[in-house]
C-alpha atoms as a PDB file:
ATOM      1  CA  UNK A   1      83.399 133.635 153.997  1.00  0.00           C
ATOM      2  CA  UNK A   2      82.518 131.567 157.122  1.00  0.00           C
ATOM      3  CA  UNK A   3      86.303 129.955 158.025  1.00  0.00           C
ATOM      4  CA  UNK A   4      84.043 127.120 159.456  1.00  0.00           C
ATOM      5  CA  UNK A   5      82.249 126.405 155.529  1.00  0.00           C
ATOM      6  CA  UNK A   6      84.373 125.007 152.427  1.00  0.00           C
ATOM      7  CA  UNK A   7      81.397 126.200 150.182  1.00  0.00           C
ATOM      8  CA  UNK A   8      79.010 129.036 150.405  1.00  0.00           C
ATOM      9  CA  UNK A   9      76.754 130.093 147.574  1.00  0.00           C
ATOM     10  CA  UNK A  10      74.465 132.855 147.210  1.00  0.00           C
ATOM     11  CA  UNK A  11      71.820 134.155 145.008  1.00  0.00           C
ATOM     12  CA  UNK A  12      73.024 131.989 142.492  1.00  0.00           C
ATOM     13  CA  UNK A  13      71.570 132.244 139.224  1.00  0.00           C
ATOM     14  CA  UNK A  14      72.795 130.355 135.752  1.00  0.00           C
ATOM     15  CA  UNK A  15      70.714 131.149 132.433  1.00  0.00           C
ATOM     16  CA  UNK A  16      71.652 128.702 129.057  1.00  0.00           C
ATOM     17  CA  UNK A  17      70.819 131.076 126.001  1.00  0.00           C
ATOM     18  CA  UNK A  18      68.720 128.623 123.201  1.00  0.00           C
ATOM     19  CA  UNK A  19      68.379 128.864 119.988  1.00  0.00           C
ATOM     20  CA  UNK A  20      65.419 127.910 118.055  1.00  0.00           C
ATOM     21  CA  UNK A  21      65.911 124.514 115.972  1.00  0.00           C
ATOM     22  CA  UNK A  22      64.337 125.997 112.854  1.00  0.00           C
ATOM     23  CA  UNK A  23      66.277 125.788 109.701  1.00  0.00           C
ATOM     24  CA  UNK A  24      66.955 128.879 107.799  1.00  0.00           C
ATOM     25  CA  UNK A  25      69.512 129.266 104.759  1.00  0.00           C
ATOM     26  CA  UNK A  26      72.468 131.364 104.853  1.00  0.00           C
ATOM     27  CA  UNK A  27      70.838 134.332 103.294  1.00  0.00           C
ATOM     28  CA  UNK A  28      67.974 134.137 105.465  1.00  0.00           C
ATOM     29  CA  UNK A  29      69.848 133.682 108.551  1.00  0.00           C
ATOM     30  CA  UNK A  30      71.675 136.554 107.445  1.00  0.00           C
ATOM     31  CA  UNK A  31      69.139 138.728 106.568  1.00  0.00           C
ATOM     32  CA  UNK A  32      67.530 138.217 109.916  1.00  0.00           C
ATOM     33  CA  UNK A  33      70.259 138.824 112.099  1.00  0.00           C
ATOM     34  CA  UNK A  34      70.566 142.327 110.432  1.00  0.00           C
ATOM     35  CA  UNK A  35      66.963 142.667 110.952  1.00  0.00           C
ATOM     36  CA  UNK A  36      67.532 141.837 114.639  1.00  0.00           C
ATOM     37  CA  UNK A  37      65.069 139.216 114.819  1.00  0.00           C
ATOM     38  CA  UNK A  38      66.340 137.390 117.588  1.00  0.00           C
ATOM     39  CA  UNK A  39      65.281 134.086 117.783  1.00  0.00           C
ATOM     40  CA  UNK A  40      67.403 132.963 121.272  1.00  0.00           C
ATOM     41  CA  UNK A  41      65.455 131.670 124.251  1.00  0.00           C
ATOM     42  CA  UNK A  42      66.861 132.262 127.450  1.00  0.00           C
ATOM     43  CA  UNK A  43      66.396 129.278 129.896  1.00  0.00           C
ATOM     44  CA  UNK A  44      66.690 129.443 133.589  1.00  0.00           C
ATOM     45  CA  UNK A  45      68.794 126.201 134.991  1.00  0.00           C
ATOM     46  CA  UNK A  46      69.415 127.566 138.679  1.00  0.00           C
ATOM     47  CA  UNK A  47      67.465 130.654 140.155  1.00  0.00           C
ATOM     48  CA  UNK A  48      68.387 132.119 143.598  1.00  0.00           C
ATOM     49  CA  UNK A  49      70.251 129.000 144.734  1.00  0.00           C
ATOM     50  CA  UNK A  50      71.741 129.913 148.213  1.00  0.00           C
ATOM     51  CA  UNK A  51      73.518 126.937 150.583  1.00  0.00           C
ATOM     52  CA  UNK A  52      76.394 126.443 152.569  1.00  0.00           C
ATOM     53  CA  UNK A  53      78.682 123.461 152.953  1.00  0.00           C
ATOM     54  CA  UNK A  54      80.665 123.145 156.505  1.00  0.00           C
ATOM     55  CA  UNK A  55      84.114 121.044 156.616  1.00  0.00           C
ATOM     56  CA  UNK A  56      83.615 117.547 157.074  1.00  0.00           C
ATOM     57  CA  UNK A  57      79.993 117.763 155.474  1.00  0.00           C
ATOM     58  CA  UNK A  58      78.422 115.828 153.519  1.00  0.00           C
ATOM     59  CA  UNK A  59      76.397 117.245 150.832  1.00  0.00           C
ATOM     60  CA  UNK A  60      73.158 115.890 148.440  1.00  0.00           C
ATOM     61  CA  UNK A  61      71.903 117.046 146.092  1.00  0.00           C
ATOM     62  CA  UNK A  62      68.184 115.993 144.851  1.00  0.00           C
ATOM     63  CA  UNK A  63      65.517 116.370 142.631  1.00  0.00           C
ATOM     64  CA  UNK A  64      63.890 115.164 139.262  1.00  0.00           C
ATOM     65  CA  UNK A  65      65.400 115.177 136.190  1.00  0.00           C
ATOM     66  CA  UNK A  66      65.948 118.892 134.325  1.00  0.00           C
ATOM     67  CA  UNK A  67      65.837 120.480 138.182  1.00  0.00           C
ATOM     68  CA  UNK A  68      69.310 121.728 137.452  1.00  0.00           C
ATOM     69  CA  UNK A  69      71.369 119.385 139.830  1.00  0.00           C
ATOM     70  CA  UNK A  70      74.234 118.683 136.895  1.00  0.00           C
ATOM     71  CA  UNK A  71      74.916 122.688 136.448  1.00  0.00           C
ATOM     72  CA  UNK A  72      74.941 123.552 139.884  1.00  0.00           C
ATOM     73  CA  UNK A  73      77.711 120.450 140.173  1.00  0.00           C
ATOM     74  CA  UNK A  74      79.565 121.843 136.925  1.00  0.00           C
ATOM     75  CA  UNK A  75      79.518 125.031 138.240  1.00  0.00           C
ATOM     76  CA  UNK A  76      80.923 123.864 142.257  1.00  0.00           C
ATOM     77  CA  UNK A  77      83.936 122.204 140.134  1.00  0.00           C
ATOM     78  CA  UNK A  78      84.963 125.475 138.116  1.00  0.00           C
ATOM     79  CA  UNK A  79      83.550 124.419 134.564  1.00  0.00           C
ATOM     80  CA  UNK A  80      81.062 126.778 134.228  1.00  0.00           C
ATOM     81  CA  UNK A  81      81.036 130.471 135.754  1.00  0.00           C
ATOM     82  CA  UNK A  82      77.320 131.696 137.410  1.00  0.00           C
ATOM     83  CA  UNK A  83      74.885 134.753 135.620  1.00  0.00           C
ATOM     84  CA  UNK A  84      74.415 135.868 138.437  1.00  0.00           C
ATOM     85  CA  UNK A  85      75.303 135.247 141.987  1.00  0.00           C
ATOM     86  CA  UNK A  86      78.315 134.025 144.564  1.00  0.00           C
ATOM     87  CA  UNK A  87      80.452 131.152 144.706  1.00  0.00           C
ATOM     88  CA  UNK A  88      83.320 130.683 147.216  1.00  0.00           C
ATOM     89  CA  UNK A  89      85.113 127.555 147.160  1.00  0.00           C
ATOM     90  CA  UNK A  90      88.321 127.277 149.786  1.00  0.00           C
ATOM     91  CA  UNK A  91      90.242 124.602 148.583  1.00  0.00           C
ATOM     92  CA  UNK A  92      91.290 121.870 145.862  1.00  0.00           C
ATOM     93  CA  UNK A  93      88.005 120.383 143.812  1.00  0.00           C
ATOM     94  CA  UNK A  94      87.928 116.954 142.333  1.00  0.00           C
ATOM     95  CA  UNK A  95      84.890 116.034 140.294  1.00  0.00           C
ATOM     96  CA  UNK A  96      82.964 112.964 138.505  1.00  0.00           C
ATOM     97  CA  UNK A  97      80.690 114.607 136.530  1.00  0.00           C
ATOM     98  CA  UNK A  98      80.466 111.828 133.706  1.00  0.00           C
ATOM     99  CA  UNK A  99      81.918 108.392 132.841  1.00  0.00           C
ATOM    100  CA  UNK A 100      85.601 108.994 131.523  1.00  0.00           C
ATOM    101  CA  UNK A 101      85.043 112.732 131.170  1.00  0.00           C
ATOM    102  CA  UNK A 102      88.633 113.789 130.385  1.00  0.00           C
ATOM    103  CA  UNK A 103      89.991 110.315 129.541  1.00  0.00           C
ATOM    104  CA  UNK A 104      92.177 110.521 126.233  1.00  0.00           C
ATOM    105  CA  UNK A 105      91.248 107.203 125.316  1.00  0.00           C
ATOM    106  CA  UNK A 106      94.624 106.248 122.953  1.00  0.00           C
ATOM    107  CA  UNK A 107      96.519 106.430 126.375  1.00  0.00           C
ATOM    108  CA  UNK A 108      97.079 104.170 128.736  1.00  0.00           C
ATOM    109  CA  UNK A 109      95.462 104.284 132.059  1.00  0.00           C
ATOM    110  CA  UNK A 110      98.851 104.825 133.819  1.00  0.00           C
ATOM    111  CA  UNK A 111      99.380 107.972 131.607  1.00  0.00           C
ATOM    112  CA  UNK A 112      95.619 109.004 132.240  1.00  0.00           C
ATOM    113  CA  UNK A 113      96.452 108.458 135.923  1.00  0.00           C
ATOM    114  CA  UNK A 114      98.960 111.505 135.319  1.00  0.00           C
ATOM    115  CA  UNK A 115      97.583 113.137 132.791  1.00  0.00           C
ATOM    116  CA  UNK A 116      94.181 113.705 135.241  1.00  0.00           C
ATOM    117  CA  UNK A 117      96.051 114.304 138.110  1.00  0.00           C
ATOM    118  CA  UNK A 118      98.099 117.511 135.902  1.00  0.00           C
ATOM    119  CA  UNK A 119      94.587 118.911 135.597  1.00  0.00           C
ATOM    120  CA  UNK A 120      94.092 118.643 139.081  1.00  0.00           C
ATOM    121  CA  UNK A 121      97.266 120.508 139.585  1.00  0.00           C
ATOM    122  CA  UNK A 122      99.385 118.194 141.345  1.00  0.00           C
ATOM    123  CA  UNK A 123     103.308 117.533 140.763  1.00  0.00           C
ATOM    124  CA  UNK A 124     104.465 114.763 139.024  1.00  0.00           C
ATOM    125  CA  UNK A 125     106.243 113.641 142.184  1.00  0.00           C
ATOM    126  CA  UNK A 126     102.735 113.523 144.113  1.00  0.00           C
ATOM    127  CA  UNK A 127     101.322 111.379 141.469  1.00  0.00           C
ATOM    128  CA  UNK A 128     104.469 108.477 141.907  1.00  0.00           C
ATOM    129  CA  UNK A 129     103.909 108.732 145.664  1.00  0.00           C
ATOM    130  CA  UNK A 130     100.132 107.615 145.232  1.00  0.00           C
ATOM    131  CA  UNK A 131     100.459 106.037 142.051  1.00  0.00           C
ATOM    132  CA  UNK A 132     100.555 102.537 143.376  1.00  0.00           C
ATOM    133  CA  UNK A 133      97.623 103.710 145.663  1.00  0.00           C
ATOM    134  CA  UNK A 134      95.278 104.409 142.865  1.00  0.00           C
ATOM    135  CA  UNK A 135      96.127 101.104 140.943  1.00  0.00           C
ATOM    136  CA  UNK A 136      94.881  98.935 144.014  1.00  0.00           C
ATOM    137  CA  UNK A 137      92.028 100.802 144.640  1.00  0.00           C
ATOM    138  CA  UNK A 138      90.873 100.755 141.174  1.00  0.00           C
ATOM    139  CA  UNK A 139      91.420  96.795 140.683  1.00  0.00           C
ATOM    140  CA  UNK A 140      92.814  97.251 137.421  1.00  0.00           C
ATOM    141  CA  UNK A 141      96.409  95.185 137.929  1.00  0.00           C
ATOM    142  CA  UNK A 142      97.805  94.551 134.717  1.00  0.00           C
ATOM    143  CA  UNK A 143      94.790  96.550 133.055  1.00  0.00           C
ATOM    144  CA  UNK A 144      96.432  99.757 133.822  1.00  0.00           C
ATOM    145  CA  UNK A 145      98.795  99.756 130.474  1.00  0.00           C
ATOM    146  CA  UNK A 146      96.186  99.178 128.508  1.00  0.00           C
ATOM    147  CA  UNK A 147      94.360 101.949 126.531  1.00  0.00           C
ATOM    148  CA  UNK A 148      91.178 103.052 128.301  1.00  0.00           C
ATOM    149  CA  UNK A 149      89.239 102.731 125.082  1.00  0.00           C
ATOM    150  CA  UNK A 150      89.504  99.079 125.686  1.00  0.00           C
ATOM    151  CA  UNK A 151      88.019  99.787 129.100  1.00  0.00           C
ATOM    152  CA  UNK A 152      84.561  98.262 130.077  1.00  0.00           C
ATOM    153  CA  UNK A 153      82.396 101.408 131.777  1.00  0.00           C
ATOM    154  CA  UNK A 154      83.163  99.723 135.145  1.00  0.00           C
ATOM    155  CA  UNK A 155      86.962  99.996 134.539  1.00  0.00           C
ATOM    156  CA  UNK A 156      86.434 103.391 133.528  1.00  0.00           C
ATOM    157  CA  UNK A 157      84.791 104.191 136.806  1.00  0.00           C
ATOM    158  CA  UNK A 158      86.900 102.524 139.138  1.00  0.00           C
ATOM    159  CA  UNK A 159      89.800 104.624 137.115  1.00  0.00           C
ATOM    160  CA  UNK A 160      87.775 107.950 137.669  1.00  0.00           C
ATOM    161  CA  UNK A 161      86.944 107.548 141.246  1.00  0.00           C
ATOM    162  CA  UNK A 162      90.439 105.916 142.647  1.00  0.00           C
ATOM    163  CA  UNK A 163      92.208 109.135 140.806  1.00  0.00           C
ATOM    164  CA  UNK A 164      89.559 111.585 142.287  1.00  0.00           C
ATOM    165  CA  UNK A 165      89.271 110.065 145.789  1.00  0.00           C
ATOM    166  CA  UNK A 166      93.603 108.654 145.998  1.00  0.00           C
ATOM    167  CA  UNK A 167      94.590 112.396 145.954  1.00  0.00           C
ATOM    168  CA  UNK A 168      92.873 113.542 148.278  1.00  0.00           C
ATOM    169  CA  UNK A 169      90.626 116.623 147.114  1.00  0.00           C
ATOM    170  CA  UNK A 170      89.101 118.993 149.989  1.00  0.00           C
ATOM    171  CA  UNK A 171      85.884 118.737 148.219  1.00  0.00           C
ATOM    172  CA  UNK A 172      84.575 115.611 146.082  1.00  0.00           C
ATOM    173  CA  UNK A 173      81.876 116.481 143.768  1.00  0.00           C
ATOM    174  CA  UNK A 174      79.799 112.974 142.487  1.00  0.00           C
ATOM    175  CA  UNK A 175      77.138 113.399 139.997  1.00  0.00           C
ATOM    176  CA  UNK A 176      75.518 109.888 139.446  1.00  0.00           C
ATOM    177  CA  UNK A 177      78.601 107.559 139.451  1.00  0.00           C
ATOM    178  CA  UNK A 178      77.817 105.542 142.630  1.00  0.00           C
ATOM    179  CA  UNK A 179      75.619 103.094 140.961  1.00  0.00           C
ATOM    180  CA  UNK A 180      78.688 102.349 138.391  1.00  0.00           C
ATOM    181  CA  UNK A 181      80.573  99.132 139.147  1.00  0.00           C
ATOM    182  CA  UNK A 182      80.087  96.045 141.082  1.00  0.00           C
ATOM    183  CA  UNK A 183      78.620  95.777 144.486  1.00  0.00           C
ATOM    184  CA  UNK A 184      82.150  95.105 146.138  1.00  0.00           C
ATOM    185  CA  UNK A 185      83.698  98.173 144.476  1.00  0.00           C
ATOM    186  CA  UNK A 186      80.800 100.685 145.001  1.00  0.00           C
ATOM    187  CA  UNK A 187      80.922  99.320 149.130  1.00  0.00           C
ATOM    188  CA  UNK A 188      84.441 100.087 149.294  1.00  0.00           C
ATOM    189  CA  UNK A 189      83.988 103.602 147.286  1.00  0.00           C
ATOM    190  CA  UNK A 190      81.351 104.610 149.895  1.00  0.00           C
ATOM    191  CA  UNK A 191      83.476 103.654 152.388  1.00  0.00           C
ATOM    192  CA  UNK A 192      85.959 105.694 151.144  1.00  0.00           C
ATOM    193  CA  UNK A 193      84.291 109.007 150.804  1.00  0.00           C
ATOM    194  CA  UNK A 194      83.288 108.433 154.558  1.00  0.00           C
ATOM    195  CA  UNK A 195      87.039 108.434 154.827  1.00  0.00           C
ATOM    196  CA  UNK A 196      87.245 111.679 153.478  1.00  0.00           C
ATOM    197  CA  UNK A 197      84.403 113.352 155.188  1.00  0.00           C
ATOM    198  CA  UNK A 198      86.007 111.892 158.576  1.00  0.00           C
ATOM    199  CA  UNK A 199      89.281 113.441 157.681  1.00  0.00           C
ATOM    200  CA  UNK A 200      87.495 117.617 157.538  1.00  0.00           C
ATOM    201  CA  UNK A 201      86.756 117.580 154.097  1.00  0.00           C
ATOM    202  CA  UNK A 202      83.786 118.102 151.965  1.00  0.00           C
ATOM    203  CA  UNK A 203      81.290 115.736 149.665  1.00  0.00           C
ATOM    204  CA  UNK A 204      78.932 116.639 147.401  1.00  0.00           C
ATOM    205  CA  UNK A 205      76.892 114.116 145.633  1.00  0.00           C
ATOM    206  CA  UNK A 206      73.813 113.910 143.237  1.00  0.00           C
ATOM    207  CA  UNK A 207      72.121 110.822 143.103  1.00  0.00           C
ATOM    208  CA  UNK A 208      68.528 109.414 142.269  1.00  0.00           C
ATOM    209  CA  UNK A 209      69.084 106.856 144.492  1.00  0.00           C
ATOM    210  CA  UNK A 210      68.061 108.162 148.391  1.00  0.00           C
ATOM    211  CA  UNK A 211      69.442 105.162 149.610  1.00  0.00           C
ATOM    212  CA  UNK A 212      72.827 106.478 148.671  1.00  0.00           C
ATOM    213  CA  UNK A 213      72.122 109.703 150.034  1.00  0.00           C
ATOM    214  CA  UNK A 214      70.560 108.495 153.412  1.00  0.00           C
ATOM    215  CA  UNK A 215      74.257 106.468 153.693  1.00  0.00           C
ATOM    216  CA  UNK A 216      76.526 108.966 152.655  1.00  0.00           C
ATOM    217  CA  UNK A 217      74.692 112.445 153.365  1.00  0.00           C
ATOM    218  CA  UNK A 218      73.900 114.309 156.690  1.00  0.00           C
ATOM    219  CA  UNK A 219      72.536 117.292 154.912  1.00  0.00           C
ATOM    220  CA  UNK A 220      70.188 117.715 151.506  1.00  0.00           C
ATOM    221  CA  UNK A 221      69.051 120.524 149.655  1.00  0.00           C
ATOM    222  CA  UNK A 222      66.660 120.108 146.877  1.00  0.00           C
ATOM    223  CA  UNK A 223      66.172 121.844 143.333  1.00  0.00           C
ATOM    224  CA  UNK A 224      63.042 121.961 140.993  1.00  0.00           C
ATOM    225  CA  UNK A 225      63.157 123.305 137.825  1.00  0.00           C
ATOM    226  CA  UNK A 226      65.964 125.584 139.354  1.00  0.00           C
ATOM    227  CA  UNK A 227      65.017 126.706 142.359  1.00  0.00           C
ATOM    228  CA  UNK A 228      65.434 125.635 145.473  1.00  0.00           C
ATOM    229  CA  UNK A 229      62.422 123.794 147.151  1.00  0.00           C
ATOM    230  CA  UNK A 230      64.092 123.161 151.131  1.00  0.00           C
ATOM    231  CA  UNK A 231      66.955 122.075 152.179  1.00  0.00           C
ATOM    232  CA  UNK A 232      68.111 120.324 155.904  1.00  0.00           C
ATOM    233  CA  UNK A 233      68.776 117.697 157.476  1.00  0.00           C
ATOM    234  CA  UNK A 234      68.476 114.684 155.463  1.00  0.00           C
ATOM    235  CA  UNK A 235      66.118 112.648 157.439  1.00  0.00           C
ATOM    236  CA  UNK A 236      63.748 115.413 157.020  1.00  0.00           C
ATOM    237  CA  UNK A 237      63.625 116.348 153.458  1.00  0.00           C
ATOM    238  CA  UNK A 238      64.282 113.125 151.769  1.00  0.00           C
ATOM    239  CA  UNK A 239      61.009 112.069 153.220  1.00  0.00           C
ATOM    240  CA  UNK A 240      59.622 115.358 151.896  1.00  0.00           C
ATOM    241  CA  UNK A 241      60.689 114.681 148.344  1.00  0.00           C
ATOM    242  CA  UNK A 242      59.723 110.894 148.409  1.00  0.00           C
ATOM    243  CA  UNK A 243      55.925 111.984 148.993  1.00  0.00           C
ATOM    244  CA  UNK A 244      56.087 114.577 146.526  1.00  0.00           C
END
């Protein structure tokens, strides 16, 4: 691996294995699988997916709906392992992948605060020493006791992000969160993962919305149904995409 990248990928390949919605009863469904009538589809989501991300990079990702952007995003935060392929990573991952995705939401948000930051593997003593830092960012104040199932979906994403971006990951993966939250929170969340792209580290980040990426991203590759389409510099492949 390139000392120079955080991320390289190559020849990446991830197949979901369907099954056919048809109803069958237990005998039947029985009966067939002795019979070996295999009734599994095998779907493509990523095909011969090669990029690179260098330190202090900034990464988008683009491309319609069902192009596969999610699983290669699962699969750059360690939740899902490739067919095919290969997938370096050199250093810590912090991901948003969905609103409150790993929230237990009969705890507080201060024991969320820890309890997300023990499945990002940091000590208990790292989480006091930022603890404080992650409350102000987020806005919560006196919120932060309360369970997060009394959370509005803008709480819950200031929550997510201040944890994710307050430690300090070497790479921040965003799929589709930036639009979450008021205008005065998402300015100063863009703000900060210009912070963290300024201090060497890497960004990743889906979005729909190429204003985002035109702010926030220097380089873009782009997926359809899979496969990768181009990839560059983003000035010249979001115009690409727009006229497609």
């Amino acid at each position: 691996m390139d000392a120079a990248n955080l991320i390289e990928v190559e020849n990446l390949d991830m197949r979901y294995r369907v099954y056919r919605s048809r109803r069958h009863s237990l005998r039947e469904a029985v009966f067939r699988t002795l019979l070996l009538r295999d009734e599994r589809v095998d779907v493509w989501a990523l095909q011969d997916v090669s990029f690179s991300v260098r330190r202090g990079e900034a990464l988008g990702i683009i491309g319609k709906n069902g192009s596969g952007k999610s699983t290669l995003c699962l699969i750059l935060s360690r939740i899902l392992s490739p067919t095919r392929g290969r997938v370096d990573i050199a250093g810590r991952v912090s991901a948003l992948l969905s609103l409150g995705a790993g929230f237990q939401t009969d705890l507080t948000g201060r024991e969320n605060i820890y309890l997300q930051g023990a499945f990002m593997g940091h000590r208990i003593q790292d989480i006091d020493a930022r603890f404080r830092e992650i409350v102000e960012f987020s806005e919560l104040g006196e919120f932060i006791d309360f369970p997060v199932r009394t959370y509005s979906s803008g709480m819950l994403a200031r929550l997510a992000f201040s944890i994710a971006a307050s430690i300090e990951p070497e790479i921040l993966v965003v799929d589709e969160l930036m639009g979450v939250g008021d205008l005065s929170f998402q300015e100063k969340s863009a703000a900060r993962m210009n912070e963290l792209i300024h201090k060497s580290q890497g960004l990743v980040v889906v979005s729909h919305n190429m204003d985002t990426i035109r702010s926030l991203c220097s380089k873009v590759i782009w997926l359809e149904r899979g496969r990768l389409v181009a990839q560059g510099r983003a000035e010249d492949i979001i115009p690409r995409y727009e006229a497609s």
